[in-house]
PDB file of N, CA and C in Angstrom:
ATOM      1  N   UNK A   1       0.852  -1.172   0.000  1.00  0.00           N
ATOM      2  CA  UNK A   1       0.000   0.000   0.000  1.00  0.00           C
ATOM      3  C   UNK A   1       0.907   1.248   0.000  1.00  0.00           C
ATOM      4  N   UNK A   2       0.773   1.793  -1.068  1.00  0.00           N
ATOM      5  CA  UNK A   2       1.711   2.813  -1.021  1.00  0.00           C
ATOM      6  C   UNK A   2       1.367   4.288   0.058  1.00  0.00           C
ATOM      7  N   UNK A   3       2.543   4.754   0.353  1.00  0.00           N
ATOM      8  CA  UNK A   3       2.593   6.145   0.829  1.00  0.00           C
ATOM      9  C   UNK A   3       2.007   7.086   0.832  1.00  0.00           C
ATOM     10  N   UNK A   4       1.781   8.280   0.927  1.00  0.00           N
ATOM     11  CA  UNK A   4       1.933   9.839   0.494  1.00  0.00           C
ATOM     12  C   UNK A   4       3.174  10.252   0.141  1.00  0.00           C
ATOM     13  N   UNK A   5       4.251   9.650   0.843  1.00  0.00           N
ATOM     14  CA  UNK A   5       5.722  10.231   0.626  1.00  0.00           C
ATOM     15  C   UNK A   5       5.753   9.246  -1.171  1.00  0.00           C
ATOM     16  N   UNK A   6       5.547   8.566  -1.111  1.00  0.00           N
ATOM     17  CA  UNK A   6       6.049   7.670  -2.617  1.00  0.00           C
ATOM     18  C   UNK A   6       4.948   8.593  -3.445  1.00  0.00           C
ATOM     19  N   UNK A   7       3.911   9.037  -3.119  1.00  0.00           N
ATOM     20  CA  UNK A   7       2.868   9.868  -4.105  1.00  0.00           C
ATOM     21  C   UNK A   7       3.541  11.253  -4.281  1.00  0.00           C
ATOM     22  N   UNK A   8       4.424  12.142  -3.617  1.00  0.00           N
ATOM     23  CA  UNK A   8       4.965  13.152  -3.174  1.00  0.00           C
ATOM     24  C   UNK A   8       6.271  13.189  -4.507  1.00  0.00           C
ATOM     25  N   UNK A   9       6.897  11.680  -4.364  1.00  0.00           N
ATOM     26  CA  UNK A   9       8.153  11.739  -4.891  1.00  0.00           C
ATOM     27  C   UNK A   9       7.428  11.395  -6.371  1.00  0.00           C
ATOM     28  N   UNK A  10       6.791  10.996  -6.880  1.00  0.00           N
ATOM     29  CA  UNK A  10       6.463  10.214  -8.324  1.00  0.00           C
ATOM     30  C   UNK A  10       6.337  11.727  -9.011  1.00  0.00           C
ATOM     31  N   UNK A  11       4.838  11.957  -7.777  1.00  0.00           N
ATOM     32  CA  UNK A  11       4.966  13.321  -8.405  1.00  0.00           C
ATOM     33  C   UNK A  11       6.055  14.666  -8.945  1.00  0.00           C
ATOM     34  N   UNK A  12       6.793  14.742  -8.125  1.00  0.00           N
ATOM     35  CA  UNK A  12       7.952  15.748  -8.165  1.00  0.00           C
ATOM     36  C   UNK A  12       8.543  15.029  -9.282  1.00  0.00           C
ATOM     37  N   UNK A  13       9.153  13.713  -9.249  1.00  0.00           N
ATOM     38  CA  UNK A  13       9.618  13.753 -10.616  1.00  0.00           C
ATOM     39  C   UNK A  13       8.955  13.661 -11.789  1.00  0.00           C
ATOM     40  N   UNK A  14       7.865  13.226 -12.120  1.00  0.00           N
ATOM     41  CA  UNK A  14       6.792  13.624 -13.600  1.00  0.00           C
ATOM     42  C   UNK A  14       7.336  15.572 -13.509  1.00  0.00           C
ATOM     43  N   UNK A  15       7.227  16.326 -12.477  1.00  0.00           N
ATOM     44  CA  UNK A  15       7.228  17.980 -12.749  1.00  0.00           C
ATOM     45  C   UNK A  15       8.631  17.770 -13.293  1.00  0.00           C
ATOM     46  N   UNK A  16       9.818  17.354 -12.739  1.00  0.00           N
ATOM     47  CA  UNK A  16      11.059  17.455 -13.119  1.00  0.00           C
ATOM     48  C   UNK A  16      11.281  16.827 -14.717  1.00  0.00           C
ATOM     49  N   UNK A  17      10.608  15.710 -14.909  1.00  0.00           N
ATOM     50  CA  UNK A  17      10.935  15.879 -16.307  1.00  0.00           C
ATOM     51  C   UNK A  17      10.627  16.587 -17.394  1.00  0.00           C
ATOM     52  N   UNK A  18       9.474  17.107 -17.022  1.00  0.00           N
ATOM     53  CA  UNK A  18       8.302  18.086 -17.898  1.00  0.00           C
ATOM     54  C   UNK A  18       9.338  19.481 -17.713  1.00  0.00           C
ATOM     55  N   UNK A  19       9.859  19.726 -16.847  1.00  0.00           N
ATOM     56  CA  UNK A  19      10.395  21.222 -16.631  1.00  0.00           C
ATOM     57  C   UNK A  19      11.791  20.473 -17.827  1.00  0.00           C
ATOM     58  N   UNK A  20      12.459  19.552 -17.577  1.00  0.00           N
ATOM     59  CA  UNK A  20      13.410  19.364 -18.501  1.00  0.00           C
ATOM     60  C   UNK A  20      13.084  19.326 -19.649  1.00  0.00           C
ATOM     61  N   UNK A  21      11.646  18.848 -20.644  1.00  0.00           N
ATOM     62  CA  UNK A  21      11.647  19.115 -21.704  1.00  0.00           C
ATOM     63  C   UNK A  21      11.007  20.326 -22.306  1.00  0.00           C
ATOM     64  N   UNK A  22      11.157  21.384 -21.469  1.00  0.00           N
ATOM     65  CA  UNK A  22      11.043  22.646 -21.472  1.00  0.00           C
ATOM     66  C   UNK A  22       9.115  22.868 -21.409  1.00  0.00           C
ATOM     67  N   UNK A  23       8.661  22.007 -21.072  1.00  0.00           N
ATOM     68  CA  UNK A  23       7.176  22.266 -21.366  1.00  0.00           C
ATOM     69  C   UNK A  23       6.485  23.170 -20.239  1.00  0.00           C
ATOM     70  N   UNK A  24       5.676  24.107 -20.387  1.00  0.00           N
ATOM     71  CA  UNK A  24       5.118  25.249 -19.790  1.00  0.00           C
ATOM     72  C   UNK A  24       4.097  24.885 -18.950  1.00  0.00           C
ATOM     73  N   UNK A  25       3.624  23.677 -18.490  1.00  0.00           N
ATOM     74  CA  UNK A  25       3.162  23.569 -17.563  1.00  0.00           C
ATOM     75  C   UNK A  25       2.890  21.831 -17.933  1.00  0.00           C
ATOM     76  N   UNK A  26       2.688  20.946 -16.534  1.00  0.00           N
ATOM     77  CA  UNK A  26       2.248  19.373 -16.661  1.00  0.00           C
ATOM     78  C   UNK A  26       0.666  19.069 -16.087  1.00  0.00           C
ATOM     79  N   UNK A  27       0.016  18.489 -16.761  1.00  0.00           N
ATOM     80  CA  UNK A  27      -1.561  17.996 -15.579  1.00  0.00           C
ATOM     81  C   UNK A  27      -1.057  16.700 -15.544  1.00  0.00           C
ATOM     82  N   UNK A  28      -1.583  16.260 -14.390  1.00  0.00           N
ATOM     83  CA  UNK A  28      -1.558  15.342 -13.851  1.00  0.00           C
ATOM     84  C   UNK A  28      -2.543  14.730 -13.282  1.00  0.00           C
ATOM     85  N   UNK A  29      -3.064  13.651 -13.484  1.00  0.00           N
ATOM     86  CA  UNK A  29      -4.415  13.069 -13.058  1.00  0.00           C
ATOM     87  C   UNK A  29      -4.254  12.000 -11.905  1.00  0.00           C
ATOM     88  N   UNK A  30      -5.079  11.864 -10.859  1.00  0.00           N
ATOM     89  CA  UNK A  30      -4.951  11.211  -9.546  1.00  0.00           C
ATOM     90  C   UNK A  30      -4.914   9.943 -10.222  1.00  0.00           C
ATOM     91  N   UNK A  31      -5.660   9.051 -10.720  1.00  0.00           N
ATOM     92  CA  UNK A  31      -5.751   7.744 -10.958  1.00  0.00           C
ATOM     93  C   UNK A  31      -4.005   7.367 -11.887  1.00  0.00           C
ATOM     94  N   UNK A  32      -3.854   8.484 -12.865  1.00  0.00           N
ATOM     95  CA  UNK A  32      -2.754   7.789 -13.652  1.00  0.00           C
ATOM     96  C   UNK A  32      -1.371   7.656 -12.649  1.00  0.00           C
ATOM     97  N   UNK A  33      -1.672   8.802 -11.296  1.00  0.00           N
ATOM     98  CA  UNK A  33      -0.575   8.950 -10.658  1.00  0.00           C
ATOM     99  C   UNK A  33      -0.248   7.896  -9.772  1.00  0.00           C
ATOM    100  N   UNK A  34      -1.255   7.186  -9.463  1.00  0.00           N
ATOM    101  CA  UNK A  34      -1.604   6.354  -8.390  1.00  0.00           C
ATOM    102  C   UNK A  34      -0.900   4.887  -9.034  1.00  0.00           C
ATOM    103  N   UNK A  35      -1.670   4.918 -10.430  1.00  0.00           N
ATOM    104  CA  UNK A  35      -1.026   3.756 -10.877  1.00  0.00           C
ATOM    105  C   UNK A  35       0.423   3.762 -10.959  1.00  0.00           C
ATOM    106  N   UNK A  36       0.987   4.532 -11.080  1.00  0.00           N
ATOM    107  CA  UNK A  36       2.465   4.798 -11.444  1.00  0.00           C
ATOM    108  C   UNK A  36       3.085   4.175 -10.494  1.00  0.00           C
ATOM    109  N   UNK A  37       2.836   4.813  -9.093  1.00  0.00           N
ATOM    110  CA  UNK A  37       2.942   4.544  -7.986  1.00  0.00           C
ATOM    111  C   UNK A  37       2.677   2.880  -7.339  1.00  0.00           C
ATOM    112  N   UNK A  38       1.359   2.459  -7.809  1.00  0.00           N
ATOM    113  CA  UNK A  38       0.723   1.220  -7.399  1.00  0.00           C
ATOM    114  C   UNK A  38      -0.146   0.824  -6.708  1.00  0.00           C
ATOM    115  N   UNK A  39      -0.915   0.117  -6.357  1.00  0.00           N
ATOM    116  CA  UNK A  39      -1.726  -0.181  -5.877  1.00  0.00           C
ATOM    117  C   UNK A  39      -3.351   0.408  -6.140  1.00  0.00           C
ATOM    118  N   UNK A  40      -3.043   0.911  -7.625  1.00  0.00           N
ATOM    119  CA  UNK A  40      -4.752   0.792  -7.849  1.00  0.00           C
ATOM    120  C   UNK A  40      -4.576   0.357  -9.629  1.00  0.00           C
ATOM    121  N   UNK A  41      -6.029   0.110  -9.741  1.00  0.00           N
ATOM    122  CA  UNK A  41      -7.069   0.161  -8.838  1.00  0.00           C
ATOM    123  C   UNK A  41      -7.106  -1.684  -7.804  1.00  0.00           C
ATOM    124  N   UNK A  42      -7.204  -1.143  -6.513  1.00  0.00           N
ATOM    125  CA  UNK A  42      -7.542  -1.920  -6.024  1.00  0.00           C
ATOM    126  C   UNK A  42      -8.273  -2.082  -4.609  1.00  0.00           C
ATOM    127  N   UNK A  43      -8.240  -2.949  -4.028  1.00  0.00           N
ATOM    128  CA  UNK A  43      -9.156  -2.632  -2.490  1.00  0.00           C
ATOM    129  C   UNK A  43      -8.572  -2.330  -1.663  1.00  0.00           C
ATOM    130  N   UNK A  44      -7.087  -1.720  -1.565  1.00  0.00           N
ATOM    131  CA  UNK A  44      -6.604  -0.983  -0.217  1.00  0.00           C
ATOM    132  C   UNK A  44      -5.685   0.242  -1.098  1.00  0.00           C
ATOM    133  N   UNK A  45      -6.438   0.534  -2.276  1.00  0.00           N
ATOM    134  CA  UNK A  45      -5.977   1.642  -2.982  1.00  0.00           C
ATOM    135  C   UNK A  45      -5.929   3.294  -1.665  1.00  0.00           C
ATOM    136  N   UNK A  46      -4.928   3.897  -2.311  1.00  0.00           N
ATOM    137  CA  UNK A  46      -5.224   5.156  -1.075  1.00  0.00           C
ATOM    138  C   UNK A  46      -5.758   6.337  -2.105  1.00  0.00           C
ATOM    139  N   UNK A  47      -5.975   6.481  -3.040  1.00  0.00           N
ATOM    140  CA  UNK A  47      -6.533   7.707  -3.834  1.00  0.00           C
ATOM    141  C   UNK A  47      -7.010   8.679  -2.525  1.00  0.00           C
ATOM    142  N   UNK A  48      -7.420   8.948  -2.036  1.00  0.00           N
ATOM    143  CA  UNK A  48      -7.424  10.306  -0.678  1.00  0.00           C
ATOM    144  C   UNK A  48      -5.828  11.079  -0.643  1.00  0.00           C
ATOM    145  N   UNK A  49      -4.902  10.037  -0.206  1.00  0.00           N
ATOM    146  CA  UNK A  49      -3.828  10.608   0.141  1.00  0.00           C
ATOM    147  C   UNK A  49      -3.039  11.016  -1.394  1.00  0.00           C
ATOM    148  N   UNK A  50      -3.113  10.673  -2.119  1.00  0.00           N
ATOM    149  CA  UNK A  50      -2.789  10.748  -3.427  1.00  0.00           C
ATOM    150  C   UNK A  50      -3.291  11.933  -3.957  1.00  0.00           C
ATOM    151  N   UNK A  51      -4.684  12.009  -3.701  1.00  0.00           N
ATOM    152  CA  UNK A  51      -5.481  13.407  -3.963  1.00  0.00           C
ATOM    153  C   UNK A  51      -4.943  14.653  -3.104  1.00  0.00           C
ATOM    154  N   UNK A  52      -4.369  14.334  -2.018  1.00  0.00           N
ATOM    155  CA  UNK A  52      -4.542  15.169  -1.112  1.00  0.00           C
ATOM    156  C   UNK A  52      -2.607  15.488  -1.392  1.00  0.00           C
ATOM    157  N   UNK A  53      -1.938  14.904  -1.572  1.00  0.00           N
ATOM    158  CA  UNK A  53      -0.251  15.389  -2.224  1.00  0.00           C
ATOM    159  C   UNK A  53       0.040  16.341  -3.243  1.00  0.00           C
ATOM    160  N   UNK A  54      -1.430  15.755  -4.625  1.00  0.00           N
ATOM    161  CA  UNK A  54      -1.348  16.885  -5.474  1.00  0.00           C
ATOM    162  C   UNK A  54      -2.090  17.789  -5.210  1.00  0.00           C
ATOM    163  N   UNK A  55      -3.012  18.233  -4.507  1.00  0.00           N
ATOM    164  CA  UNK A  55      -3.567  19.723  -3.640  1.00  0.00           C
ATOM    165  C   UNK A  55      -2.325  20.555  -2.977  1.00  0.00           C
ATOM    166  N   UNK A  56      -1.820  19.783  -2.712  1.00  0.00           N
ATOM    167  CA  UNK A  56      -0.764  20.280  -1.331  1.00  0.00           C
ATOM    168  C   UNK A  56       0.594  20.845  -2.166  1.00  0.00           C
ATOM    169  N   UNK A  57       0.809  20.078  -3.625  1.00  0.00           N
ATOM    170  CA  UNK A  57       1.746  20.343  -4.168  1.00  0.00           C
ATOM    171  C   UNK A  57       1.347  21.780  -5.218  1.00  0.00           C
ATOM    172  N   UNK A  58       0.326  22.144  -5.083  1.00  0.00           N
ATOM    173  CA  UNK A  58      -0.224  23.410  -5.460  1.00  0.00           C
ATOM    174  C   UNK A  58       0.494  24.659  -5.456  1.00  0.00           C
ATOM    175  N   UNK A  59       0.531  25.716  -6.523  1.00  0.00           N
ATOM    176  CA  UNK A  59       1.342  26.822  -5.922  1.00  0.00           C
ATOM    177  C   UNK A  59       0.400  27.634  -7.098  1.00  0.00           C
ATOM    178  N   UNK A  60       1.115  29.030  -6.523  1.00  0.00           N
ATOM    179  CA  UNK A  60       0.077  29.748  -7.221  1.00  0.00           C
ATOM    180  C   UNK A  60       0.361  29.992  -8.873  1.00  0.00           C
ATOM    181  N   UNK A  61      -0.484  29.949  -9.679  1.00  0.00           N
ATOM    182  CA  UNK A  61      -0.507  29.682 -10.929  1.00  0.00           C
ATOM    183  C   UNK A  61      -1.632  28.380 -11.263  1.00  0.00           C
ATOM    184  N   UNK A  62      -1.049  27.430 -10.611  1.00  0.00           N
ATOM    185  CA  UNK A  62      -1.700  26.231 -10.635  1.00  0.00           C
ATOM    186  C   UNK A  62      -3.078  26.231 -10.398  1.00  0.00           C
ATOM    187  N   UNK A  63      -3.731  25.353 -11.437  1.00  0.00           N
ATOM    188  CA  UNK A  63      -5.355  25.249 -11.183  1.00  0.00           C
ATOM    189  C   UNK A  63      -5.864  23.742 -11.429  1.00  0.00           C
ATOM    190  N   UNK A  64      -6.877  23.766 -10.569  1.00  0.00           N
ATOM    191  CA  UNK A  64      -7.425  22.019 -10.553  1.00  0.00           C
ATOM    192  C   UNK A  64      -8.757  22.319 -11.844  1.00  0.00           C
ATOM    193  N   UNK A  65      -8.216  21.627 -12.769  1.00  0.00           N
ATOM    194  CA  UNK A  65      -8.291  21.159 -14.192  1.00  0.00           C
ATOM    195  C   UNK A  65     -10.104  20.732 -14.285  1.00  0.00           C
ATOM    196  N   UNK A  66     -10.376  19.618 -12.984  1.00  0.00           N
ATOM    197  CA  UNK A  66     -11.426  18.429 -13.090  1.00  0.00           C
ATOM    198  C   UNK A  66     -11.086  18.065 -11.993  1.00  0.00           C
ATOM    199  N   UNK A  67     -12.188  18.511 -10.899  1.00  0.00           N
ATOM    200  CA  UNK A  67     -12.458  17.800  -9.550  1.00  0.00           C
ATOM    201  C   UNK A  67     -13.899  16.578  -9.692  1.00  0.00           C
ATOM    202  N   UNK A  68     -13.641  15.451  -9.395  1.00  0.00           N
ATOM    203  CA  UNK A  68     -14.497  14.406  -9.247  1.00  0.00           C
ATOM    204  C   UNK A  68     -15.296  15.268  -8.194  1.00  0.00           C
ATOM    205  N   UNK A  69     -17.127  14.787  -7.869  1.00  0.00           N
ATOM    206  CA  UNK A  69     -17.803  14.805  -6.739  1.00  0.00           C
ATOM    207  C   UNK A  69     -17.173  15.061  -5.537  1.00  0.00           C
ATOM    208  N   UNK A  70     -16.476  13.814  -5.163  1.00  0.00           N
ATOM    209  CA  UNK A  70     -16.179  14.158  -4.001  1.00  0.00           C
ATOM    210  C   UNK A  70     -14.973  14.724  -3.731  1.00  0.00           C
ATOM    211  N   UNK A  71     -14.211  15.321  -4.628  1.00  0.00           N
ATOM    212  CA  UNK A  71     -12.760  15.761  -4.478  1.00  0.00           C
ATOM    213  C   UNK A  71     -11.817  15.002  -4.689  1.00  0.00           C
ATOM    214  N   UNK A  72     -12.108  13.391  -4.705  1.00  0.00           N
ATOM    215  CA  UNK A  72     -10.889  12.498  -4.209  1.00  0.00           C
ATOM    216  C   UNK A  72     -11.192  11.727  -5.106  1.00  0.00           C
ATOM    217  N   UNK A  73     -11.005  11.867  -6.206  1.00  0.00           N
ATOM    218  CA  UNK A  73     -11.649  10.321  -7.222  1.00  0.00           C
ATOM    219  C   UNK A  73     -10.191  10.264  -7.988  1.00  0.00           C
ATOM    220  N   UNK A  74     -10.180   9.443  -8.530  1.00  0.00           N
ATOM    221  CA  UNK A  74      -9.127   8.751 -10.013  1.00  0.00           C
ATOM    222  C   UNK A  74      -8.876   9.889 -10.938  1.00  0.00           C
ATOM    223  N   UNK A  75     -10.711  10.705 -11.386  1.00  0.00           N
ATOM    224  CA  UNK A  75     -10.157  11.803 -12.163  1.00  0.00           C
ATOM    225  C   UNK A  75      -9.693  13.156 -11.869  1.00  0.00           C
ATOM    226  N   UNK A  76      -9.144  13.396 -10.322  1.00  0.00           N
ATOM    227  CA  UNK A  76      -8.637  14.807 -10.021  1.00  0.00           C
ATOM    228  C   UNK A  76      -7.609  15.138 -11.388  1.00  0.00           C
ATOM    229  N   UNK A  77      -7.888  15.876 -11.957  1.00  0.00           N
ATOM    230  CA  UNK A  77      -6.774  16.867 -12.935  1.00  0.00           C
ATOM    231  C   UNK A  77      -6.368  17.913 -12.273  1.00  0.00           C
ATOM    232  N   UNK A  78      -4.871  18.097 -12.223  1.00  0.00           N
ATOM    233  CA  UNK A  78      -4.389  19.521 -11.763  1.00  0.00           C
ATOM    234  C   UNK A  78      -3.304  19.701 -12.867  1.00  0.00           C
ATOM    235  N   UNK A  79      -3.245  20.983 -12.866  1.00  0.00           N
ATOM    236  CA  UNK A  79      -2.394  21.708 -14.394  1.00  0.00           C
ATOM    237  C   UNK A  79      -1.122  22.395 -13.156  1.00  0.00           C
ATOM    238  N   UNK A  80      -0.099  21.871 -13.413  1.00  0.00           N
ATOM    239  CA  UNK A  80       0.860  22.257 -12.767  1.00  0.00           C
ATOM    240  C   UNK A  80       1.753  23.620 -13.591  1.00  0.00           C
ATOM    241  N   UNK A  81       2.276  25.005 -13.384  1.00  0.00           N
ATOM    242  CA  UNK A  81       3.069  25.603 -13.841  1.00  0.00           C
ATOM    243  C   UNK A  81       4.327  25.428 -13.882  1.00  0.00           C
ATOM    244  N   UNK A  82       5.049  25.405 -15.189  1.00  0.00           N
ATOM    245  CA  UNK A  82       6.247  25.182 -15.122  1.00  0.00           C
ATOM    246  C   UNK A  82       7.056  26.429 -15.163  1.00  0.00           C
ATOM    247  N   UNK A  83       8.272  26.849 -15.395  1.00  0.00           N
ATOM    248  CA  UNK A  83       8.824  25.496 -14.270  1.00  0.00           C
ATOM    249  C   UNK A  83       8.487  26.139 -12.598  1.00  0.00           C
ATOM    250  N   UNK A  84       8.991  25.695 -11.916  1.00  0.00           N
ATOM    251  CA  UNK A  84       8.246  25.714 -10.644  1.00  0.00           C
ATOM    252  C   UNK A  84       9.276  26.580 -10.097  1.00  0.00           C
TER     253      UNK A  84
END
């Protein structure tokens, strides 16, 4: 069952490569991030904490793309600014 810290780090590096191929900003979607990471989809998936890393990894510029119902679904989209 993965982390927040392993959701924290996947994330930071998807921004780090996107800032290396000079691209002006990355989205990133909770479910694709999760998979990257592991453990979904499945029944002790953490999508909350996953949701809740890329909120947190927010800065200003940045805007949430596609919030699911409840905030915490597979399809959170956030549009990250590059470079950071």
């Amino acid at each position: 069952m993965p982390k927040s810290e392993e959701f924290r780090i996947e994330l930071e590096r998807q921004i780090a490569r996107a800032e290396a191929r000079g691209l002006a900003f990355l989205e990133v979607i909770s479910g694709e991030l999760h998979r990257n990471v592991g453990g979904y989809p499945g029944p002790d998936h953490r999508m909350p904490a996953c949701c809740s890393v890329m909120r947190a990894a927010m800065r200003g510029g940045d805007q949430i793309v596609h919030a699911p119902p409840s905030g915490q679904g597979a399809t959170l989209r956030i549009r990250y600014q590059l470079p950071r």
